[in-house]
Protein backbone atom coordinates (compact mmCIF):
# COMPACT_ATOMS: atom_id res chain seq x y z
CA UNK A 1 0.00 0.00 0.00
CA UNK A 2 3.27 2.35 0.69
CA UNK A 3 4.20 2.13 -2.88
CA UNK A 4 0.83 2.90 -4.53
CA UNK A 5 0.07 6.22 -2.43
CA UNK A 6 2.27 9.39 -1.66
CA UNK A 7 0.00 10.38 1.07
CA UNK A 8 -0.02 7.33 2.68
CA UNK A 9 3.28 6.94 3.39
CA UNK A 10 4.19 10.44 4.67
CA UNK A 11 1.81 9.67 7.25
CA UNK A 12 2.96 6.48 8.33
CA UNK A 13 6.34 8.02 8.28
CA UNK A 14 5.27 10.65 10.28
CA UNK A 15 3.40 8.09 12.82
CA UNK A 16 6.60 6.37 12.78
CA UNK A 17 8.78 9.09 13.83
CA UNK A 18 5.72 10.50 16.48
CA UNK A 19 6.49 6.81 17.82
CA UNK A 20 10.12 6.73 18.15
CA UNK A 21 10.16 10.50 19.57
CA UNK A 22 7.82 9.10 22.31
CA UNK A 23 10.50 6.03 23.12
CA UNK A 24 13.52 7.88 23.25
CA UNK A 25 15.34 8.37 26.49
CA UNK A 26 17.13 11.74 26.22
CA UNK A 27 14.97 14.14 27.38
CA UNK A 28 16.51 17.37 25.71
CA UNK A 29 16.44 15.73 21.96
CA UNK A 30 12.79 14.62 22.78
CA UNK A 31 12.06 18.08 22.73
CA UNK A 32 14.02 18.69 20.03
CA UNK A 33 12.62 16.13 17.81
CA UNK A 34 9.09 16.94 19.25
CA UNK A 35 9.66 20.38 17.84
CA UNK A 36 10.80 19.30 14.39
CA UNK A 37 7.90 16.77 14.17
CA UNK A 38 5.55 19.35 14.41
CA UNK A 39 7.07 21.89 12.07
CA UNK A 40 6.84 19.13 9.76
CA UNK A 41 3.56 18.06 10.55
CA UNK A 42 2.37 21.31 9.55
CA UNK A 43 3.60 21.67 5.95
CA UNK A 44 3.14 17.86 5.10
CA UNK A 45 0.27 18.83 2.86
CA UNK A 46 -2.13 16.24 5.00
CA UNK A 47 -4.67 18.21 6.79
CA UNK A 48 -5.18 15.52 9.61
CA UNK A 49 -1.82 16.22 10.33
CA UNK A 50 -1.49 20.21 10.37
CA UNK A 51 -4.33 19.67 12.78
CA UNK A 52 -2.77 17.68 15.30
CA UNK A 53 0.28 19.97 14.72
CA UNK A 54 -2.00 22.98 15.78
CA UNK A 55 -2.76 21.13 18.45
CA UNK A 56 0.36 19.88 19.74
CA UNK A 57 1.52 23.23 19.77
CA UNK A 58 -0.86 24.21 21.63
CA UNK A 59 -0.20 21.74 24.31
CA UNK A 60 3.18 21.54 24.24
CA UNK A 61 4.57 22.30 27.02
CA UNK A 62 1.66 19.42 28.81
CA UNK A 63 2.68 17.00 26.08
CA UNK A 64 6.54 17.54 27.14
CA UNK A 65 6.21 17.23 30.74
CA UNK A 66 4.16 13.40 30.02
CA UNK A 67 7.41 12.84 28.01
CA UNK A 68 9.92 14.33 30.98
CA UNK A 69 8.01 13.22 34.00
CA UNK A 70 6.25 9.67 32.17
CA UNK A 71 2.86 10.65 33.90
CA UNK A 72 -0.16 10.26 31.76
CA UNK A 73 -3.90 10.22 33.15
CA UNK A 74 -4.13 6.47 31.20
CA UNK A 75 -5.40 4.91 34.79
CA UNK A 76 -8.09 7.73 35.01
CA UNK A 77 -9.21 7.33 31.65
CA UNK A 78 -9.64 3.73 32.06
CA UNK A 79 -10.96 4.12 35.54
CA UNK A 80 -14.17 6.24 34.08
CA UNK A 81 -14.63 3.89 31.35
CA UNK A 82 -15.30 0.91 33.41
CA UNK A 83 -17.45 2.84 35.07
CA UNK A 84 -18.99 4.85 31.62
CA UNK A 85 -19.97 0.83 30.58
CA UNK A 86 -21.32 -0.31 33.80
CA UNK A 87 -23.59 2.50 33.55
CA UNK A 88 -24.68 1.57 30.14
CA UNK A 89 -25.43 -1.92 31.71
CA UNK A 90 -26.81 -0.95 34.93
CA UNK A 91 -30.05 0.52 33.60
CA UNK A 92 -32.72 0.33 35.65
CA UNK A 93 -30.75 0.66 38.87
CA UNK A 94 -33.16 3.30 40.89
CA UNK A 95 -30.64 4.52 43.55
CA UNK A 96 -27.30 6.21 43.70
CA UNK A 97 -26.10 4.64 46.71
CA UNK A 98 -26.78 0.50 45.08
CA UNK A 99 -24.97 1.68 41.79
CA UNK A 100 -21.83 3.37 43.64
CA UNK A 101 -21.26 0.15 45.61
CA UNK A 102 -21.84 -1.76 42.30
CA UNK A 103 -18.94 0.26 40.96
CA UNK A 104 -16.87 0.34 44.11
CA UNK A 105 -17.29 -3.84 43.53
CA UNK A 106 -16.39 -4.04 39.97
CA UNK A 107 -13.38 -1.92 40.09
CA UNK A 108 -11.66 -3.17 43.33
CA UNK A 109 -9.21 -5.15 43.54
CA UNK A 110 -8.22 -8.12 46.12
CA UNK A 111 -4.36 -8.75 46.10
CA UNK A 112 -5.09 -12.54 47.07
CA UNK A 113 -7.92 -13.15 44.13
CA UNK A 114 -6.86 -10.75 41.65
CA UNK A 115 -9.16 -8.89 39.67
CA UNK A 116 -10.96 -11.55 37.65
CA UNK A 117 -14.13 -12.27 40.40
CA UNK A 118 -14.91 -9.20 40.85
CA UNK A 119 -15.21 -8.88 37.24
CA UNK A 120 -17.22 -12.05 37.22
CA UNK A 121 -19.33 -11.19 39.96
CA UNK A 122 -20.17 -7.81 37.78
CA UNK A 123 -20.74 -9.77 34.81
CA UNK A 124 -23.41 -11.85 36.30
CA UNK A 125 -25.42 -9.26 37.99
């Protein structure tokens, strides 16, 4: 598919190089790099790009403290989508209080059993 389409593979070089700027281990030519990436994002020619370019500039300084400090709100974001689907599945539940210890069940965890029966136990409710 690379060969048949210019387009194409300026973007996946572009991913590529997004990728390996977000693995390397020298802070100082992270930024660097960042800062070339997005210069380059934004006269690619792709528009998907010059937008993300806009909007990494935008954030950059957040963007290069998650590279310098390896902090990302990943566990947060995952945290409110558990709870986002048992919501979905929980219709019908009248009261707060029997839904928030539904969700305090499904998303503890027991060092001795692991996670897997409490997700069981959700799944059968």
């Amino acid at each position: 598919m690379l060969h048949y389409s210019e387009d194409l593979r300026l973007a996946h070089h572009m991913k590529e190089w997004f990728y390996d700027i977000c693995q390397m281990e020298a802070y100082r030519q992270q930024q660097r790099e960042f800062d070339d990436w997005i210069a380059n994002a934004q006269i690619c020619g792709i528009k998907e790009f010059e937008a993300c370019a806009k909007t990494y500039r935008a954030w950059r300084k957040e963007i290069l403290n998650a590279f310098k400090y390896e902090l990302t709100n990943g566990p947060t974001e995952g945290f409110n989508n558990k709870i986002k689907v048992l919501k979905r599945s929980s219709y019908g539940i009248r009261h707060f209080k029997r839904f928030r210890t539904r969700i305090l069940h499904c998303t503890s965890y027991d060092k001795k059993v692991g996670n897997a029966e409490a997700y069981l136990a959700c799944q059968n409710q």
